[in-house]
N, C-alpha and C. Protein backbone atom coordinates (compact mmCIF):
# COMPACT_ATOMS: atom_id res chain seq x y z
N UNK A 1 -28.42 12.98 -17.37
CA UNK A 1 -28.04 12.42 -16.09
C UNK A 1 -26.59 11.95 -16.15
N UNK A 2 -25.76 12.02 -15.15
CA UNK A 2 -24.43 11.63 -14.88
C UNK A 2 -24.64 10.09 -14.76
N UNK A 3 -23.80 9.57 -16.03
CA UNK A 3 -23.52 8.37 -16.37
C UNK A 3 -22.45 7.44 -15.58
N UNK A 4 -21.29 8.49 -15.07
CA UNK A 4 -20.18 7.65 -14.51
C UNK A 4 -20.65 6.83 -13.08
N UNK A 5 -20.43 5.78 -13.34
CA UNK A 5 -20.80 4.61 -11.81
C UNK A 5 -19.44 4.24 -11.54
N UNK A 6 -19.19 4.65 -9.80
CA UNK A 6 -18.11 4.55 -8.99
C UNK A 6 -17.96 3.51 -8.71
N UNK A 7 -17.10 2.72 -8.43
CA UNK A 7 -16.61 1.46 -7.17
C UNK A 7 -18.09 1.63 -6.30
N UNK A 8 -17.93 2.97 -5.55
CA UNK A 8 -19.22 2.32 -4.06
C UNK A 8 -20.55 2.55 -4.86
N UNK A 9 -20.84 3.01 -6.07
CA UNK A 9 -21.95 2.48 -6.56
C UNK A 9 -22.04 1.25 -7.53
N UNK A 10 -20.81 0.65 -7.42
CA UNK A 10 -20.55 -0.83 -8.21
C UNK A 10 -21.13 -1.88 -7.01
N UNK A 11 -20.76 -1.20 -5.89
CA UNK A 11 -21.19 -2.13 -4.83
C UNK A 11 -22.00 -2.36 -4.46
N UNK A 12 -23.00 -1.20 -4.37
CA UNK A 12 -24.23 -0.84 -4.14
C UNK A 12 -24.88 -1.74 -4.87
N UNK A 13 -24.92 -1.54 -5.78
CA UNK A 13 -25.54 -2.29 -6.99
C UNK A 13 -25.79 -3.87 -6.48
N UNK A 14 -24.48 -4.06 -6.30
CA UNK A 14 -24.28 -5.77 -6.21
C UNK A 14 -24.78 -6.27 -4.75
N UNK A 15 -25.23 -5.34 -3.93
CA UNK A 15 -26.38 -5.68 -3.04
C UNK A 15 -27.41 -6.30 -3.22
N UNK A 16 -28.05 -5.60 -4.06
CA UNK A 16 -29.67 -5.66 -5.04
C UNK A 16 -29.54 -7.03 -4.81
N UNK A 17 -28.03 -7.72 -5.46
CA UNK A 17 -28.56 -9.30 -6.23
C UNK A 17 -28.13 -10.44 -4.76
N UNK A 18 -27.59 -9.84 -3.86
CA UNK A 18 -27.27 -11.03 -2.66
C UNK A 18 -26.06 -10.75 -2.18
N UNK A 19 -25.59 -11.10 -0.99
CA UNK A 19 -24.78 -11.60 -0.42
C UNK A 19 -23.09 -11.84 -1.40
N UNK A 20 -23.46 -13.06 -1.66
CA UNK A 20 -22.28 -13.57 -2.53
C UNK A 20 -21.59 -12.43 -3.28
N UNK A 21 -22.52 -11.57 -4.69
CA UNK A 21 -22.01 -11.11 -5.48
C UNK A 21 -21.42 -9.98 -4.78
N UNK A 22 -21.84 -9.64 -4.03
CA UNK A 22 -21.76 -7.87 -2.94
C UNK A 22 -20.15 -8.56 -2.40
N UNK A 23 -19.69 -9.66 -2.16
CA UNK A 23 -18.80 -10.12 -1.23
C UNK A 23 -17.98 -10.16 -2.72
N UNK A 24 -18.16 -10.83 -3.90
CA UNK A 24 -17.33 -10.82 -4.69
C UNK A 24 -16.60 -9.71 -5.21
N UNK A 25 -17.56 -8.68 -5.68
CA UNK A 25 -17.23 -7.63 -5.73
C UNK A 25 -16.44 -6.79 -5.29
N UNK A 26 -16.75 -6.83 -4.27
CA UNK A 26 -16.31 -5.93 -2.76
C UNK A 26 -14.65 -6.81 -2.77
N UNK A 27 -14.47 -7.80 -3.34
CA UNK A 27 -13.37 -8.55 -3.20
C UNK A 27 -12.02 -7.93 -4.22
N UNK A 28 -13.07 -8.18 -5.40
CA UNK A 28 -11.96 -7.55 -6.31
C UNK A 28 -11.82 -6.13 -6.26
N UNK A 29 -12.85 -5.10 -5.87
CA UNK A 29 -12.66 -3.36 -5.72
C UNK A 29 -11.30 -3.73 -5.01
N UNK A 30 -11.49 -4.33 -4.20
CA UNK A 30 -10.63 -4.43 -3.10
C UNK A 30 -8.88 -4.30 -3.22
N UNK A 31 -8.78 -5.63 -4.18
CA UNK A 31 -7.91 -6.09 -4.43
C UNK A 31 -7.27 -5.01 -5.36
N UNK A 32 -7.83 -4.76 -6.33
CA UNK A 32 -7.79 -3.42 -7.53
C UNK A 32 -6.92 -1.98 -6.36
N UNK A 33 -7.24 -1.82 -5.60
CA UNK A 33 -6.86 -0.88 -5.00
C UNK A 33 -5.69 -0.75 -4.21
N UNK A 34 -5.10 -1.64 -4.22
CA UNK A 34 -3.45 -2.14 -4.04
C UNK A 34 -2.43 -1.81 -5.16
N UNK A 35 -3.10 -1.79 -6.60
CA UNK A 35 -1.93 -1.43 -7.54
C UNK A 35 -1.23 0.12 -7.37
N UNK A 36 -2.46 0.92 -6.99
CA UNK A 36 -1.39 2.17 -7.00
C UNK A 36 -0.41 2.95 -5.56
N UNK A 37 -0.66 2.10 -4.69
CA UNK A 37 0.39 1.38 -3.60
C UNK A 37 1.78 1.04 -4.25
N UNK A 38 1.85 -0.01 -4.78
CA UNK A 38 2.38 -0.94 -5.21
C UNK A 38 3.25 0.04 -5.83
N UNK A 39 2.45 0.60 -6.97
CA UNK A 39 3.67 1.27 -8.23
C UNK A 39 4.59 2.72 -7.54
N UNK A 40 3.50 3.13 -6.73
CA UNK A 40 4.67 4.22 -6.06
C UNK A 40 5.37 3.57 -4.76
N UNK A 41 5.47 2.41 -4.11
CA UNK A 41 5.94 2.14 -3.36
C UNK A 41 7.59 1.59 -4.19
N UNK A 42 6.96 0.92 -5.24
CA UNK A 42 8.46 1.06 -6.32
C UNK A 42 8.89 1.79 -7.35
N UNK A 43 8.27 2.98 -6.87
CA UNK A 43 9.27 4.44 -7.22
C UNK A 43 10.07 4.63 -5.93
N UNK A 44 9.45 4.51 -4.90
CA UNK A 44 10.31 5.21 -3.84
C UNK A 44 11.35 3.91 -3.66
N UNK A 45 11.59 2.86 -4.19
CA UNK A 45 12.64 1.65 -4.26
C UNK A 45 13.63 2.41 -4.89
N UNK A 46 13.04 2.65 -6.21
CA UNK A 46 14.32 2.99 -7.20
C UNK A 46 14.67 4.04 -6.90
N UNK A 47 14.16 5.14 -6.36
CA UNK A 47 14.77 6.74 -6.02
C UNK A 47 15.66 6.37 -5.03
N UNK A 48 15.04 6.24 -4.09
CA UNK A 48 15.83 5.98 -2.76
C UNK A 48 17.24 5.19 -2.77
N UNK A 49 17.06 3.71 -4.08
CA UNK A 49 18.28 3.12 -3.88
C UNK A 49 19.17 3.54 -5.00
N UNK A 50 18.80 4.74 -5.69
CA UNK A 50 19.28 5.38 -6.77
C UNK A 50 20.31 6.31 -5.73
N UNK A 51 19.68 6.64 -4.75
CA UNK A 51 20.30 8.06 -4.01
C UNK A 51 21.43 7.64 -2.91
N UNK A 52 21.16 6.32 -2.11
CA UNK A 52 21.58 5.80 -0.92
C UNK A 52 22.12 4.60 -0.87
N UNK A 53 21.59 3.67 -2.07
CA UNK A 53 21.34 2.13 -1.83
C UNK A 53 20.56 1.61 -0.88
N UNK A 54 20.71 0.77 -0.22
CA UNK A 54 20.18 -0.08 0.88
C UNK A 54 20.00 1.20 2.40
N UNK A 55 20.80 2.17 2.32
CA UNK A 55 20.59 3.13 3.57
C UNK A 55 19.34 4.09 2.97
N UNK A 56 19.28 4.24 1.56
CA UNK A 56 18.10 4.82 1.19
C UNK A 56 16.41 4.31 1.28
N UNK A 57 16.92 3.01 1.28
CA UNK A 57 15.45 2.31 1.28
C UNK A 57 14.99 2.29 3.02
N UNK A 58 15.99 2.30 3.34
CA UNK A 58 15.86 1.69 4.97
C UNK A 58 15.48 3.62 5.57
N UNK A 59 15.67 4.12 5.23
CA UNK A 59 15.36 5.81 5.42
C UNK A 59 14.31 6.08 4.86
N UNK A 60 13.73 5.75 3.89
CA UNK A 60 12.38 6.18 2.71
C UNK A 60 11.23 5.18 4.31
N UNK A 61 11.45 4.09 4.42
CA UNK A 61 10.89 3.25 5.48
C UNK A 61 10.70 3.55 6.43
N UNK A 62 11.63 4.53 7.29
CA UNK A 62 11.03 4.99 8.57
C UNK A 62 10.38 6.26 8.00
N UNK A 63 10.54 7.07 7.02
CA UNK A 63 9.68 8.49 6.92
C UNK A 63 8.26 7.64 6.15
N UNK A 64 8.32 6.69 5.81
CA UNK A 64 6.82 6.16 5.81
C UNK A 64 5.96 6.27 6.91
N UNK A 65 7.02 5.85 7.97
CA UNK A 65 6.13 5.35 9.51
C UNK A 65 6.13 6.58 10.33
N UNK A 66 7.07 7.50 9.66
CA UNK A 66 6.41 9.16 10.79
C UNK A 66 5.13 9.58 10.55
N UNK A 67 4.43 9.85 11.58
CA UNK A 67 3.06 10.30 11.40
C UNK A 67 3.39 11.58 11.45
N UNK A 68 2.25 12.33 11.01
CA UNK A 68 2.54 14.32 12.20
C UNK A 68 2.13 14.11 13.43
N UNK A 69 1.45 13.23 13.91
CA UNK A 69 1.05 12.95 15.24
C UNK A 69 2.94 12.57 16.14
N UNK A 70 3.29 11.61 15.24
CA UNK A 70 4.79 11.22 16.12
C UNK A 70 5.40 12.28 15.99
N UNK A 71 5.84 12.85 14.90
CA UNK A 71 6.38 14.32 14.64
C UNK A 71 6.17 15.50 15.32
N UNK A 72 5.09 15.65 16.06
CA UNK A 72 4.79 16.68 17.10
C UNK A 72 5.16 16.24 18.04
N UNK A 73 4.64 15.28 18.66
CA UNK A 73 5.72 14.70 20.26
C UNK A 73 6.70 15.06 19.96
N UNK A 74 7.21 14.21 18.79
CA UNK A 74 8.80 14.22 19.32
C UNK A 74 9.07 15.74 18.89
N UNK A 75 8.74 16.39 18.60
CA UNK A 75 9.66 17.78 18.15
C UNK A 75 8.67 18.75 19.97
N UNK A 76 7.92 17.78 20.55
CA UNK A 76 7.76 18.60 21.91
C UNK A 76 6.76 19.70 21.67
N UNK A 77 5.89 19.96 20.47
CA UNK A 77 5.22 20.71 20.43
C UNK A 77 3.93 20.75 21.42
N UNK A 78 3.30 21.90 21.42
CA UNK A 78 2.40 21.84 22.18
C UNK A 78 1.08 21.18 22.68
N UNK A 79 0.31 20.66 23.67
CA UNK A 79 -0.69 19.51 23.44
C UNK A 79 -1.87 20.35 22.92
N UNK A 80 -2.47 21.51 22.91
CA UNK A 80 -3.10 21.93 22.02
C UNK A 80 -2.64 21.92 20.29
N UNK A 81 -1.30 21.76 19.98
CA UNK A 81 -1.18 21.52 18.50
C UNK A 81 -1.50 19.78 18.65
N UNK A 82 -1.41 18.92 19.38
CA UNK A 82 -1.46 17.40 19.23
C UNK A 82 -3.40 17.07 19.12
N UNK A 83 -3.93 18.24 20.33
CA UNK A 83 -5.66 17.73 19.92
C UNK A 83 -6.26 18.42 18.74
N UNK A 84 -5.21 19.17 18.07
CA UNK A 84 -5.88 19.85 16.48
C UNK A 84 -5.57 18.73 15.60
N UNK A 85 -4.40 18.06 15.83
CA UNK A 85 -4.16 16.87 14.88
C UNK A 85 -5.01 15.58 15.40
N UNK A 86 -5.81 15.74 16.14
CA UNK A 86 -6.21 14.41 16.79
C UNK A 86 -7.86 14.72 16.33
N UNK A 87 -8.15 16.05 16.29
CA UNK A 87 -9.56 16.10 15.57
C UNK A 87 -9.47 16.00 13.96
N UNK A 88 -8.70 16.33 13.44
CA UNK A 88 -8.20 15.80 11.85
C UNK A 88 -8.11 14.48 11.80
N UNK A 89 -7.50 13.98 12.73
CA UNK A 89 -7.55 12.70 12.58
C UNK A 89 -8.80 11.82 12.22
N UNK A 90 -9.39 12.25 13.12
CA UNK A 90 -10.90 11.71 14.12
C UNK A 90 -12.04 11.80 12.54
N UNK A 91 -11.56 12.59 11.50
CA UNK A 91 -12.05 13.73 10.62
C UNK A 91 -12.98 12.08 9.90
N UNK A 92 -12.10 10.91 9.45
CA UNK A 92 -12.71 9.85 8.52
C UNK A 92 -12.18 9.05 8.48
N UNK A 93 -12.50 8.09 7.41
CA UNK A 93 -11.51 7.12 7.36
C UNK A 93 -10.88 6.78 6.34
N UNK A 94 -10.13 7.97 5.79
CA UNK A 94 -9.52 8.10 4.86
C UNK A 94 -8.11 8.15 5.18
N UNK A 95 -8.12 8.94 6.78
CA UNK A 95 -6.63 8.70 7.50
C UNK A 95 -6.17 7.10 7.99
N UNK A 96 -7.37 6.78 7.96
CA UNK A 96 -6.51 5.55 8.54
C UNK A 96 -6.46 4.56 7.40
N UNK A 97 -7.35 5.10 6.37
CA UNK A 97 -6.79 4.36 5.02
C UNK A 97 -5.46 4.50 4.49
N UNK A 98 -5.05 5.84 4.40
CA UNK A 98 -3.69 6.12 4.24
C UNK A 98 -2.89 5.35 5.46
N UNK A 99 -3.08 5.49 6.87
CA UNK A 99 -2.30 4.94 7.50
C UNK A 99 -2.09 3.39 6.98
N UNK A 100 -2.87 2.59 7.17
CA UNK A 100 -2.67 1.02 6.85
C UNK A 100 -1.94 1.11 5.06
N UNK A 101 -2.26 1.98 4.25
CA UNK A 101 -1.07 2.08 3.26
C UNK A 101 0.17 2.19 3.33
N UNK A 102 0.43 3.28 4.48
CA UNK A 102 1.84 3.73 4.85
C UNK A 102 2.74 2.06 5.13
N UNK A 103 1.86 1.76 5.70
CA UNK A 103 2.11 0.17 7.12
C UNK A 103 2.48 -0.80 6.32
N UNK A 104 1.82 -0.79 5.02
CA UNK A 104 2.16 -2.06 4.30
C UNK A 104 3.12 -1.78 3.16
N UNK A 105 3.16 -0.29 2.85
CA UNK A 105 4.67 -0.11 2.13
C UNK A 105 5.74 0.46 2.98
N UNK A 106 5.64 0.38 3.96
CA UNK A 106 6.70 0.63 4.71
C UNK A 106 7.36 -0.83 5.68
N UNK A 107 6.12 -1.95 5.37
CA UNK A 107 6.48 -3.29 6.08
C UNK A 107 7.37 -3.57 4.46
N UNK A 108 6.95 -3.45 3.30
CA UNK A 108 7.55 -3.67 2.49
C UNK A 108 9.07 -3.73 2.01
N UNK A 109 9.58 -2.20 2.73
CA UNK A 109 10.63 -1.43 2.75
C UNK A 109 11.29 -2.07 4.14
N UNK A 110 11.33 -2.53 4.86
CA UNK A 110 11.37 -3.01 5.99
C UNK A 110 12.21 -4.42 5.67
N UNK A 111 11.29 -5.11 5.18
CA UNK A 111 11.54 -6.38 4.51
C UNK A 111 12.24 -6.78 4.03
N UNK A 112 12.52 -5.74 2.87
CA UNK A 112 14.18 -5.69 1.49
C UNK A 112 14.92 -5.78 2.60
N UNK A 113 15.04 -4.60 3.42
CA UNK A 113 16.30 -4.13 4.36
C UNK A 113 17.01 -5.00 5.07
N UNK A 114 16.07 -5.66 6.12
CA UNK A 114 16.23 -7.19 6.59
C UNK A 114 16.89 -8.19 5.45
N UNK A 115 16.05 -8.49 4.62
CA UNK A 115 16.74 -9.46 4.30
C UNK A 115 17.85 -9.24 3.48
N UNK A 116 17.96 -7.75 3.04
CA UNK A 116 19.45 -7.19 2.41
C UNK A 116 20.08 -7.46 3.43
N UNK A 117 19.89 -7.26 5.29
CA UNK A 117 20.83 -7.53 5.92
C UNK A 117 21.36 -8.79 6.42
N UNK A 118 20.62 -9.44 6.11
CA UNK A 118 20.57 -11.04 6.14
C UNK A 118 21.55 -11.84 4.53
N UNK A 119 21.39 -11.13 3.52
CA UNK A 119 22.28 -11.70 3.05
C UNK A 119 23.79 -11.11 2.92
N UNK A 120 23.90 -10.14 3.13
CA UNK A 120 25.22 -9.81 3.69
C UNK A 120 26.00 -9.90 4.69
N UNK A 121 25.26 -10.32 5.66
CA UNK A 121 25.41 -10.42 7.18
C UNK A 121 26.04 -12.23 6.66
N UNK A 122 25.53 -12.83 5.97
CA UNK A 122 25.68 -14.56 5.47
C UNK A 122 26.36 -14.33 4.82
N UNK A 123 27.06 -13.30 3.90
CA UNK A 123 27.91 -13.56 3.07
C UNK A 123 27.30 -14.34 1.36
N UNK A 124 25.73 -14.23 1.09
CA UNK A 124 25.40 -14.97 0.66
C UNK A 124 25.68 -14.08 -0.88
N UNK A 125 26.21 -14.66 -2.01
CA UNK A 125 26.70 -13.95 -3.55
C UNK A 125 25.70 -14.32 -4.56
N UNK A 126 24.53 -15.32 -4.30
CA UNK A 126 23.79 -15.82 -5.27
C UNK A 126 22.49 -14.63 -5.57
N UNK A 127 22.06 -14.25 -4.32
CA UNK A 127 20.62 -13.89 -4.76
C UNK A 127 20.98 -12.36 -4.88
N UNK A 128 20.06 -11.80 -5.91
CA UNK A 128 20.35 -11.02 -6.94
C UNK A 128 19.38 -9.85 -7.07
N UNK A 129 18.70 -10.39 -5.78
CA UNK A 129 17.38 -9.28 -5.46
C UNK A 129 17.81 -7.56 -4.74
N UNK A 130 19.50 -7.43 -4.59
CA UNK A 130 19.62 -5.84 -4.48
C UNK A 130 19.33 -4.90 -5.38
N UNK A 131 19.48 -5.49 -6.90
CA UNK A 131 19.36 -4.84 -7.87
C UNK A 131 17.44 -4.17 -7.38
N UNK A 132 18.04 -2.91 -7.67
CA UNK A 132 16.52 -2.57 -7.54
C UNK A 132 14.69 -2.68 -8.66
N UNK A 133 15.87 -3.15 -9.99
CA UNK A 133 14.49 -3.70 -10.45
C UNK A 133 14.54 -4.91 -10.51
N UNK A 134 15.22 -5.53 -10.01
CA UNK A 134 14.96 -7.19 -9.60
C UNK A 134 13.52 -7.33 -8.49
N UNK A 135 13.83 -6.49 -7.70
CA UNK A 135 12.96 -6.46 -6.76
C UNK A 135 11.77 -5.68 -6.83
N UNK A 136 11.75 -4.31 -7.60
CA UNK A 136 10.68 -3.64 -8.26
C UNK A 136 9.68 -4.76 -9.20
N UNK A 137 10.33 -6.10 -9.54
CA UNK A 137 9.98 -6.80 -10.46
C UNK A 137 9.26 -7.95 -9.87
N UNK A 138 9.88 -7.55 -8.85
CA UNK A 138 9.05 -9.09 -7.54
C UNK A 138 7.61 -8.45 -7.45
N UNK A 139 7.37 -7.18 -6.80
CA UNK A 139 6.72 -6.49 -6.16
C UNK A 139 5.59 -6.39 -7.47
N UNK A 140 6.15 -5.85 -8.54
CA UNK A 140 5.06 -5.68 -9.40
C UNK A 140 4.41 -7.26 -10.44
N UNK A 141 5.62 -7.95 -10.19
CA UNK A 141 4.66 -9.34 -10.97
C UNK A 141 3.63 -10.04 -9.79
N UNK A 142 4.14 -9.64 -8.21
CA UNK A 142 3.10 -10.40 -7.75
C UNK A 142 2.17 -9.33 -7.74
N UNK A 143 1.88 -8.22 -7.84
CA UNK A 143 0.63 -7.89 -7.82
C UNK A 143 0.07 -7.75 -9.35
N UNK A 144 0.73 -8.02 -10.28
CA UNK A 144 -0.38 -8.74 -11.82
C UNK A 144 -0.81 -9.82 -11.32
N UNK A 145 -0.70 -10.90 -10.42
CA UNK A 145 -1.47 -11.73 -10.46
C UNK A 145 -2.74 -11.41 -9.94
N UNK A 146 -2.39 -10.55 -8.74
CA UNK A 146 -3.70 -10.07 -8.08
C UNK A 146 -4.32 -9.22 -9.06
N UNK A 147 -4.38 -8.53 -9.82
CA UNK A 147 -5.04 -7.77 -10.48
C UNK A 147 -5.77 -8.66 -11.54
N UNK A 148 -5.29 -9.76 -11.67
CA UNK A 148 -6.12 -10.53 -12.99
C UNK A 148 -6.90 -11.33 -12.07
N UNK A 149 -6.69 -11.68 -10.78
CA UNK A 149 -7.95 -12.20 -9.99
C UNK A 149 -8.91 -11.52 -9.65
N UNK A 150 -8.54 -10.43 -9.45
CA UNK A 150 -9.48 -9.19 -9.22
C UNK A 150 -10.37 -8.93 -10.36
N UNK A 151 -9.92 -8.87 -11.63
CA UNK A 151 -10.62 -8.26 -12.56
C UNK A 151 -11.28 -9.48 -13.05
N UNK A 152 -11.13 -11.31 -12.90
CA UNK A 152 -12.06 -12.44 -12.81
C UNK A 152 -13.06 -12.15 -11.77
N UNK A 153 -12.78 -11.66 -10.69
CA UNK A 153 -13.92 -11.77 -9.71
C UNK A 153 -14.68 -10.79 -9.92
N UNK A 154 -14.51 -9.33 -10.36
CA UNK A 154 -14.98 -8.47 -10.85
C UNK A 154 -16.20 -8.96 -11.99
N UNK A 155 -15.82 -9.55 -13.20
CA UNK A 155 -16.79 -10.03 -14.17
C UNK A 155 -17.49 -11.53 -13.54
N UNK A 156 -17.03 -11.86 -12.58
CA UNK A 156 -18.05 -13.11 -12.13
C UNK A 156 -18.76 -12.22 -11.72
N UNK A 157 -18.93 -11.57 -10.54
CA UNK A 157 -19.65 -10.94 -10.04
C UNK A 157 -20.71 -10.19 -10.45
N UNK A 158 -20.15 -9.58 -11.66
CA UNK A 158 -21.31 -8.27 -12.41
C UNK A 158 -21.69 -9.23 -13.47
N UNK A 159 -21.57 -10.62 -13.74
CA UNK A 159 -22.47 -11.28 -14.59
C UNK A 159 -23.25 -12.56 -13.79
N UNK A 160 -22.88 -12.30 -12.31
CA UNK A 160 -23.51 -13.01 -11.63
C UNK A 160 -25.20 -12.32 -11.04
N UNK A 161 -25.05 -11.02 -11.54
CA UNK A 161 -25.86 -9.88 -10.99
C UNK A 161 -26.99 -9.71 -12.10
């Protein structure tokens, strides 16, 4: 018999025992599933500000937020090519999982930009966060914290079970 047990049969599982553990669980899968967001969202930091600087990041950010759905309007294509992309769409929810990924590394990318323009716009010489692994370094130490809460709530949970 196939031994490997998935995330949604980790969850499953943690039904059996109640409420709580199913919620704990379900907390840290959760959380766990942000790191590989995270690490390619700061690849496309360092490429982009490797290639452009600050016009690279702020460009990597809007081709986050093109859909093929916006991409067909605007390029005027036909509304029979827009309801073939709209039944793909419709297909799961795996698109709109990717979408709310796009959303939150592209609010990410968004964010630097702003406040890159905010401290230049101030004239401000102290903060040191253009360097791109200064900020690759923000991005990835706050999500070790989340990952070691995740992987506590993870073993509460499956020894709460």
């Amino acid at each position: 018999m196939f031994k490997y047990c998935s995330p949604v049969q980790d969850v499953a599982d943690s039904c059996r025992t109640g409420a709580a553990t199913n919620l704990i669980l379900g907390l840290a899968l959760g959380y766990k599933s942000a790191i590989i967001p995270i690490f390619a969202t700061s690849i496309a930091i360092y490429l982009s500000f490797s290639l452009a600087a600050m016009y690279g990041i702020f460009v990597s950010a809007l081709g986050m937020l093109s859909t093929i759905g916006g991409i067909a309007e605007m390029a005027g294509m036909s509304h029979e090519i827009r309801e073939r992309k709209d039944a793909l769409d419709a297909a799961g929810n795996t698109t709109a999982a990717f979408g709310k990924g796009f959303a939150i590394g592209s609010a990410t990318l968004v964010s630097l930009t702003l406040f890159g323009a905010f401290v230049s716009r101030a004239g401000i010489k102290t903060v040191d966060v253009f360097t791109r692994k200064v900020f690759i370094g923000l991005i990835i130490g706050a999500m070790l914290s989340i990952l070691v809460f995740s992987h506590d709530n993870e073993e509460c949970g499956k020894s709460s079970s």
